[in-house]
PDB file of N, CA and C in Angstrom:
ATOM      1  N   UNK A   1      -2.318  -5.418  -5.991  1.00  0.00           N
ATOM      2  CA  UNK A   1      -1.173  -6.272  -5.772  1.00  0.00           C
ATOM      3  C   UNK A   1      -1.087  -6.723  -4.321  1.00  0.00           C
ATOM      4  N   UNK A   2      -1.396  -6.210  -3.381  1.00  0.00           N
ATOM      5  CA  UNK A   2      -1.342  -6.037  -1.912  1.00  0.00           C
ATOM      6  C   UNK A   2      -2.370  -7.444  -1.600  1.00  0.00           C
ATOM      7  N   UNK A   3      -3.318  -7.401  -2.212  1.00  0.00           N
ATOM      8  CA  UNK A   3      -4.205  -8.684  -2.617  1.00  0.00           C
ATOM      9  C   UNK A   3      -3.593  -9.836  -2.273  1.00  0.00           C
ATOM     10  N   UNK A   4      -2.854  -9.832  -3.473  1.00  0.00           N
ATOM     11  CA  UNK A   4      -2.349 -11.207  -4.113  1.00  0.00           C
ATOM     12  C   UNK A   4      -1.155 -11.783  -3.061  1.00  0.00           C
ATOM     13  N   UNK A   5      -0.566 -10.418  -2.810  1.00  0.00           N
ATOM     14  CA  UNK A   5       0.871 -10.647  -1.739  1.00  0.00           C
ATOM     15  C   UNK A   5       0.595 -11.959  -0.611  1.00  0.00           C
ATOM     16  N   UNK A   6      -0.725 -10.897  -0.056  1.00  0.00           N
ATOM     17  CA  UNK A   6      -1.821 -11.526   1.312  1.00  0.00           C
ATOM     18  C   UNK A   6      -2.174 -12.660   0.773  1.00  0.00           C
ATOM     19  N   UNK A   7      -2.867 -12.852   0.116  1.00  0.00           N
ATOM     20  CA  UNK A   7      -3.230 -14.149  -0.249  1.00  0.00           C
ATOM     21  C   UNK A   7      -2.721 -15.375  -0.260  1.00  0.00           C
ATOM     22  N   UNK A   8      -1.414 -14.954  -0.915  1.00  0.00           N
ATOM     23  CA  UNK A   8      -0.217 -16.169  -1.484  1.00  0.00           C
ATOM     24  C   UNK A   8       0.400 -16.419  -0.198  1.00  0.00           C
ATOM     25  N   UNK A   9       0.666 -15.518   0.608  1.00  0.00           N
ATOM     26  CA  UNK A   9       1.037 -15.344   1.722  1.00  0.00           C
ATOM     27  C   UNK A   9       1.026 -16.239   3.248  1.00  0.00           C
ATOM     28  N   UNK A  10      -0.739 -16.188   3.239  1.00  0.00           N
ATOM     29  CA  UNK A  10      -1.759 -17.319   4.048  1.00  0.00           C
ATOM     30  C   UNK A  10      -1.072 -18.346   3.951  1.00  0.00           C
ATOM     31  N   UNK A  11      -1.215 -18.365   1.894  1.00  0.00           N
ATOM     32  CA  UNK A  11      -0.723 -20.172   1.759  1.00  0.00           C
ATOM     33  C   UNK A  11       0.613 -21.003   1.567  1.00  0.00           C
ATOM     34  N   UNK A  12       1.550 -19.736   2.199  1.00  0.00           N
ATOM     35  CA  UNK A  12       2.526 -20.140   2.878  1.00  0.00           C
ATOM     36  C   UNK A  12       3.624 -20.007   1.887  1.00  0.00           C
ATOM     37  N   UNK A  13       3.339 -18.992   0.830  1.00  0.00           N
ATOM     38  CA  UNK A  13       4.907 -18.641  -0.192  1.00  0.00           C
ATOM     39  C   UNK A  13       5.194 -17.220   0.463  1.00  0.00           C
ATOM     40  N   UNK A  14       6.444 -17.262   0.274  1.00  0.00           N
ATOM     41  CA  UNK A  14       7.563 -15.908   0.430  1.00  0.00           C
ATOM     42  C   UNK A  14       7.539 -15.320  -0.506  1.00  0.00           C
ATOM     43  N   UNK A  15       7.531 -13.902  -0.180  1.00  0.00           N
ATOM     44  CA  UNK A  15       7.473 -12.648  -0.687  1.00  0.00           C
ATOM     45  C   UNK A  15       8.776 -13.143  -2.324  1.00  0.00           C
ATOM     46  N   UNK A  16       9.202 -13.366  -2.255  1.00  0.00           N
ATOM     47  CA  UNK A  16      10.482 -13.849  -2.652  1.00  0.00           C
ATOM     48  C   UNK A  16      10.060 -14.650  -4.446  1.00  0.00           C
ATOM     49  N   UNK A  17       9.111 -15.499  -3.782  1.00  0.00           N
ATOM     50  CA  UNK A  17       8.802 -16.370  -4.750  1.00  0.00           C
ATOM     51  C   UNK A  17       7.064 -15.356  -5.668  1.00  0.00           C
ATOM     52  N   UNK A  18       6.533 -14.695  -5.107  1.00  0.00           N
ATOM     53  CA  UNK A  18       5.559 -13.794  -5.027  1.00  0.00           C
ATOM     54  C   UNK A  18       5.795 -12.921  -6.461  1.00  0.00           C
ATOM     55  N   UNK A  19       6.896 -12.123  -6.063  1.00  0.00           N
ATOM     56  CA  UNK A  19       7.594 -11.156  -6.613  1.00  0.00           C
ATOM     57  C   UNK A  19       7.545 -11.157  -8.347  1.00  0.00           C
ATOM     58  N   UNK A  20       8.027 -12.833  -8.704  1.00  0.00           N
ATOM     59  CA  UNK A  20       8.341 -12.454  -9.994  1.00  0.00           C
ATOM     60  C   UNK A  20       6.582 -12.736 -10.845  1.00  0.00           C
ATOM     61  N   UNK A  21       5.484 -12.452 -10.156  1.00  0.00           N
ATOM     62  CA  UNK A  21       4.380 -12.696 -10.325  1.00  0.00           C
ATOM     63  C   UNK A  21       3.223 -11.542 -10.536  1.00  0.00           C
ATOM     64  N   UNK A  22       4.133 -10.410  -9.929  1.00  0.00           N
ATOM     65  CA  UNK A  22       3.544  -9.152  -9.551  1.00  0.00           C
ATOM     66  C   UNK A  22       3.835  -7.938 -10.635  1.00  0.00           C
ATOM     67  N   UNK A  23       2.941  -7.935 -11.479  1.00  0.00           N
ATOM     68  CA  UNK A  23       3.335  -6.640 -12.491  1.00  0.00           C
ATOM     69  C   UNK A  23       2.522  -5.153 -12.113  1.00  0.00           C
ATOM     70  N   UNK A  24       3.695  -4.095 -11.814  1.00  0.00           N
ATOM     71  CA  UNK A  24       3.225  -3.049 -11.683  1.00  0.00           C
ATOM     72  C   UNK A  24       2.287  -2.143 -13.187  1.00  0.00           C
ATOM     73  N   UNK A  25       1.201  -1.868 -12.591  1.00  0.00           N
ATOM     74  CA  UNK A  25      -0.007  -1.651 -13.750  1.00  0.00           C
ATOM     75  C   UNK A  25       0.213  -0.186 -14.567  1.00  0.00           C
ATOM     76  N   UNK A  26       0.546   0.967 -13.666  1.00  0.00           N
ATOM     77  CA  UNK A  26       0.531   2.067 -14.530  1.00  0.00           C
ATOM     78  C   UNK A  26       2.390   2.598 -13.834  1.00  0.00           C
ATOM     79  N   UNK A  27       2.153   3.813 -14.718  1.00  0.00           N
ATOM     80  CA  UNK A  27       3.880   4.899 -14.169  1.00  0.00           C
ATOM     81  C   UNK A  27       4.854   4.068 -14.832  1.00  0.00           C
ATOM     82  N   UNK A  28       5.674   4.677 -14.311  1.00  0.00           N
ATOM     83  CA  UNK A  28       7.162   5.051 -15.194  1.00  0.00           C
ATOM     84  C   UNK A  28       7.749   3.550 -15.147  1.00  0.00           C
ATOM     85  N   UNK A  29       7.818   2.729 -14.261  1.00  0.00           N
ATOM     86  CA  UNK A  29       7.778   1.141 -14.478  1.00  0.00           C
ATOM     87  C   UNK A  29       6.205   0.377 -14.675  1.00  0.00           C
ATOM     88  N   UNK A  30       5.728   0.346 -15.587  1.00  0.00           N
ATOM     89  CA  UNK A  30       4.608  -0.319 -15.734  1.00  0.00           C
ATOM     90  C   UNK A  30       4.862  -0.829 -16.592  1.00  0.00           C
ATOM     91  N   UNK A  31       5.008  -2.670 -16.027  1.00  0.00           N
ATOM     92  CA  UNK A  31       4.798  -3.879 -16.765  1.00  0.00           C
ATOM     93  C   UNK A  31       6.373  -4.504 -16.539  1.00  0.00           C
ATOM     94  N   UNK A  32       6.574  -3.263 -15.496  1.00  0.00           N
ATOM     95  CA  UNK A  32       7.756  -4.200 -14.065  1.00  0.00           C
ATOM     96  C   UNK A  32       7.589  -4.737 -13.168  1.00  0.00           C
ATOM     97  N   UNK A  33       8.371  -6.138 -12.387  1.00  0.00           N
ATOM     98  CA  UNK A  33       8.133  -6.377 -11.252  1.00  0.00           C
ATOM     99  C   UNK A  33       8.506  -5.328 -10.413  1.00  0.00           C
ATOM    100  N   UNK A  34       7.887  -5.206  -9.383  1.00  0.00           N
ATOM    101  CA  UNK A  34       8.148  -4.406  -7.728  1.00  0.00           C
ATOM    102  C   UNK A  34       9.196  -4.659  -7.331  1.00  0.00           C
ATOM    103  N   UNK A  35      10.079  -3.947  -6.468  1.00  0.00           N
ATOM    104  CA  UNK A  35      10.998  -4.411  -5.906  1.00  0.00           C
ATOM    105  C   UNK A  35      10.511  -5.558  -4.503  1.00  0.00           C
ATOM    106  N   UNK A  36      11.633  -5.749  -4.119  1.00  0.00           N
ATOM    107  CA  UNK A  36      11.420  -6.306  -2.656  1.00  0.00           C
ATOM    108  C   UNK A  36      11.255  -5.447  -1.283  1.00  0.00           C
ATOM    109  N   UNK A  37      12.002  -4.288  -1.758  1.00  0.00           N
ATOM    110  CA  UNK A  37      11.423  -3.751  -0.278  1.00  0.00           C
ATOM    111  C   UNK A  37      10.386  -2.814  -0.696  1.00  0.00           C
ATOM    112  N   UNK A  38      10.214  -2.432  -2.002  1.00  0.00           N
ATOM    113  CA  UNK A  38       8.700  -2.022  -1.897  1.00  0.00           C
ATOM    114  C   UNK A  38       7.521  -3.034  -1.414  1.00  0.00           C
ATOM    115  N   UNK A  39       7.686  -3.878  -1.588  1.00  0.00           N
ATOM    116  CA  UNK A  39       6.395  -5.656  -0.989  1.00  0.00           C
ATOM    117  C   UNK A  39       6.538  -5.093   0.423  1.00  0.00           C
ATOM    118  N   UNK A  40       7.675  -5.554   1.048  1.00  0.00           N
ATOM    119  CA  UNK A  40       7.481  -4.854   2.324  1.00  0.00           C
ATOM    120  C   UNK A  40       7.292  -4.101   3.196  1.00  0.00           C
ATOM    121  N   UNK A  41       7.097  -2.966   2.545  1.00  0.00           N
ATOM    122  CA  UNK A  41       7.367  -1.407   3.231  1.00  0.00           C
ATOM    123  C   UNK A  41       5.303  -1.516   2.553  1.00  0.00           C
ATOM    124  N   UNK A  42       4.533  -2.167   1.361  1.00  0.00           N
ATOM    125  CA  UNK A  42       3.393  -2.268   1.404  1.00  0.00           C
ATOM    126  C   UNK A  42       2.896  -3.037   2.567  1.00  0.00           C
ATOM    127  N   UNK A  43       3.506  -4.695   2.865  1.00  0.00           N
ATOM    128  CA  UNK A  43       2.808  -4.808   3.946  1.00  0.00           C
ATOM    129  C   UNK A  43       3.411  -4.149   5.069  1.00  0.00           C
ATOM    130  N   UNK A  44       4.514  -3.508   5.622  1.00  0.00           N
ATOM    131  CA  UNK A  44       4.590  -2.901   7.085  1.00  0.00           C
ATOM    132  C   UNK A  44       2.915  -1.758   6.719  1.00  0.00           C
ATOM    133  N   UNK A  45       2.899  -0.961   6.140  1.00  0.00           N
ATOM    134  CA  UNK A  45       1.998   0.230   5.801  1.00  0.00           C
ATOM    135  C   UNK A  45       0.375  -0.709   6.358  1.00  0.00           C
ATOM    136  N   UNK A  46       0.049  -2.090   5.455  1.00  0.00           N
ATOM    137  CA  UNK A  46      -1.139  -2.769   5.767  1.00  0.00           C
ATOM    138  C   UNK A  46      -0.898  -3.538   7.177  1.00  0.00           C
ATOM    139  N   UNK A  47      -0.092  -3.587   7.679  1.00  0.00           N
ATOM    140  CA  UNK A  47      -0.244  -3.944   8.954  1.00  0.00           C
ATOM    141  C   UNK A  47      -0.189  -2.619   9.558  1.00  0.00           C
ATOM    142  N   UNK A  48       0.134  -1.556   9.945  1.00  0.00           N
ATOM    143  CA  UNK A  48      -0.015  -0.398  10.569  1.00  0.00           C
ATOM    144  C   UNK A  48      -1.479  -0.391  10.546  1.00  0.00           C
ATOM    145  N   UNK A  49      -2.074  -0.085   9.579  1.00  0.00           N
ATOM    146  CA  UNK A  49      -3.642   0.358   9.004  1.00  0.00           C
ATOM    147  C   UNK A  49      -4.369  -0.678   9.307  1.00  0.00           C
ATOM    148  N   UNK A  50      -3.667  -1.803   9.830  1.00  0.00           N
ATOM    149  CA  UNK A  50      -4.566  -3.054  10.762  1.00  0.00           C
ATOM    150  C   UNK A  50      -4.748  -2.676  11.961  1.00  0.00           C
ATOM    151  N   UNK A  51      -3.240  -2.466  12.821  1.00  0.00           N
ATOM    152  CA  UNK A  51      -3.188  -2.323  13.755  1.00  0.00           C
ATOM    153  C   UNK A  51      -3.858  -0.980  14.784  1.00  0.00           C
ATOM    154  N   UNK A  52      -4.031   0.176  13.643  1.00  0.00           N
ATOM    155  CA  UNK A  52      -4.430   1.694  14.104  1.00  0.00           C
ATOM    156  C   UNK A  52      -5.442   1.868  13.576  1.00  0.00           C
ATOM    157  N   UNK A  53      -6.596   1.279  12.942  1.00  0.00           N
ATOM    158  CA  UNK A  53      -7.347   1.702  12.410  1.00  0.00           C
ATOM    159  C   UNK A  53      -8.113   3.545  12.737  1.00  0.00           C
ATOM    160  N   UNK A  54      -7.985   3.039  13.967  1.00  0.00           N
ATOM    161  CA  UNK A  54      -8.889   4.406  14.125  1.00  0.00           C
ATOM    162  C   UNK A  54      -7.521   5.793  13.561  1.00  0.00           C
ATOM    163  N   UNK A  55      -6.433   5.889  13.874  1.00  0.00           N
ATOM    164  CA  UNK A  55      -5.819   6.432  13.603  1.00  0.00           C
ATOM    165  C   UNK A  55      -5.340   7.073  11.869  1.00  0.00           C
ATOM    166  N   UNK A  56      -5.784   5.937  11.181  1.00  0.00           N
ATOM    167  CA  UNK A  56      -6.090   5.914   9.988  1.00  0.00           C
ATOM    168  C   UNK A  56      -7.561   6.999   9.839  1.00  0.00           C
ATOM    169  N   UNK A  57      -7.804   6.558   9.881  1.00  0.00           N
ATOM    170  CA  UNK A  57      -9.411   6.982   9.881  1.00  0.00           C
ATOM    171  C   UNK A  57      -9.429   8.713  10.201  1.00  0.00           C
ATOM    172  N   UNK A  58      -9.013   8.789  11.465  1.00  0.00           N
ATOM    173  CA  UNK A  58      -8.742   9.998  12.109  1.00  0.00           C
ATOM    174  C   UNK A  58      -7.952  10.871  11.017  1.00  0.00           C
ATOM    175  N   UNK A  59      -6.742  10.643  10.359  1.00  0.00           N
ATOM    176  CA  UNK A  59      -6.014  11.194   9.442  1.00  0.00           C
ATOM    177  C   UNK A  59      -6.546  11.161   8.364  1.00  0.00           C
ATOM    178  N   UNK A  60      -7.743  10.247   7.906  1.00  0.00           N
ATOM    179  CA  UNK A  60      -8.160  10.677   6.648  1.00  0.00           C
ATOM    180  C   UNK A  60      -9.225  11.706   6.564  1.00  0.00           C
ATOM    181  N   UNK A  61      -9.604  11.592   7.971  1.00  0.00           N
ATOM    182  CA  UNK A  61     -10.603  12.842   8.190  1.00  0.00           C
ATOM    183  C   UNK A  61     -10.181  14.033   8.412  1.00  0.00           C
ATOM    184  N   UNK A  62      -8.855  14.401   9.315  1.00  0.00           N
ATOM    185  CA  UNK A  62      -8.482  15.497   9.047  1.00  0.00           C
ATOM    186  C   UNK A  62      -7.796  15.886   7.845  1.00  0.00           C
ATOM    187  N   UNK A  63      -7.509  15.239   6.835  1.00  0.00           N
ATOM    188  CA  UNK A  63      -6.963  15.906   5.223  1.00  0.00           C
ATOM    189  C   UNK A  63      -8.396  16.015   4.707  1.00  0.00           C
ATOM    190  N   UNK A  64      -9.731  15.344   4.896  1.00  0.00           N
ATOM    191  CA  UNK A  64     -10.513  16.393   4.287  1.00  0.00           C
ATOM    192  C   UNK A  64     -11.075  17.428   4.798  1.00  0.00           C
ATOM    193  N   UNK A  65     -11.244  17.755   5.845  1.00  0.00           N
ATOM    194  CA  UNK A  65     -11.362  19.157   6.644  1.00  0.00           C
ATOM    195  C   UNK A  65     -10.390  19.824   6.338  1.00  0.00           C
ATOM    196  N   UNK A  66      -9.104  19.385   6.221  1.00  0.00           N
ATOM    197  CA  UNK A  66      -8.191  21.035   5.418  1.00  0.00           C
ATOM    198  C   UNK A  66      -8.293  21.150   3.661  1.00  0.00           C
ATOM    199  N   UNK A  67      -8.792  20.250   3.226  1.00  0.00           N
ATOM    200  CA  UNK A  67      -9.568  20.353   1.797  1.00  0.00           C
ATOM    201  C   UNK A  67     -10.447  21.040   1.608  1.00  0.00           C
ATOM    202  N   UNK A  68     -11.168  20.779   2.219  1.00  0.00           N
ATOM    203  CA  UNK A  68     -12.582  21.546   2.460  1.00  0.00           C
ATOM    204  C   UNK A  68     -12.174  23.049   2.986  1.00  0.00           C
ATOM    205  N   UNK A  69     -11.268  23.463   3.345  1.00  0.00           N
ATOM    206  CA  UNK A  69     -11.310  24.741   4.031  1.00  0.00           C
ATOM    207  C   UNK A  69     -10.062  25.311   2.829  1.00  0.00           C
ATOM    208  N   UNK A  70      -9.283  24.393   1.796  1.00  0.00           N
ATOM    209  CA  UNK A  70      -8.629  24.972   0.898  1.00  0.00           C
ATOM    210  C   UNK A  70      -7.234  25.146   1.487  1.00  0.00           C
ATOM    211  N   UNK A  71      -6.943  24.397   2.045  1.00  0.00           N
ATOM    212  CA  UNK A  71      -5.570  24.434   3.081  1.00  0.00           C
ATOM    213  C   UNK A  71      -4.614  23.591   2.392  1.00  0.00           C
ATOM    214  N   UNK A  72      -4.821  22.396   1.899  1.00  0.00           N
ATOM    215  CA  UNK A  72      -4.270  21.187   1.039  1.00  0.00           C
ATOM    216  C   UNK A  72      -4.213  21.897  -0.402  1.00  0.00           C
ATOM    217  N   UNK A  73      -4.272  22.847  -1.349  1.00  0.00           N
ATOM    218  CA  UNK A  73      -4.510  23.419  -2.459  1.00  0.00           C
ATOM    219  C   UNK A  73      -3.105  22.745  -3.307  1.00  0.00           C
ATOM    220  N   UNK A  74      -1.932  23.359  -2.558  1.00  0.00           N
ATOM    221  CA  UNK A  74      -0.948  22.469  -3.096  1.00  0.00           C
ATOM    222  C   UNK A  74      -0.422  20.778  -3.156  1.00  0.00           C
ATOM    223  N   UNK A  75      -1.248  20.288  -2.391  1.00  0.00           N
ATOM    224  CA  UNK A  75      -0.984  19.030  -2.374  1.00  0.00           C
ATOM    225  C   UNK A  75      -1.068  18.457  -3.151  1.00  0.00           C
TER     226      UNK A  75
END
């Protein structure tokens, strides 16, 4: 969905108009639209993970080093 957001986005429609286009695929609303501040709180998250990459990266590497050592078990 994050896709399509970006995409439509470029070509200059609002989240707004987006929305009633976007069907959530699986879970407890599946084959609902998203809300609106879920759209946004996805792109704030994809702009973070633009902006920090390495920081991203860094955090996905340390959750598998505490995987690997059996530290995450409950997660």
């Amino acid at each position: 969905m994050l896709h399509t957001v970006l995409r439509r986005r470029a070509a200059g429609e609002s989240v707004e108009q987006i929305r009633p286009d976007l069907i959530i695929p699986t879970g407890k609303r599946k084959g609902q639209n998203p809300g609106l501040a879920s759209i946004y709180r996805a792109l704030a998250e994809h702009e973070k993970r633009q902006a920090y990459p390495e920081a991203v990266e860094a955090a996905h590497s340390d959750f598998a080093t505490l995987q690997a050592e059996g530290v995450c078990r409950s997660l």
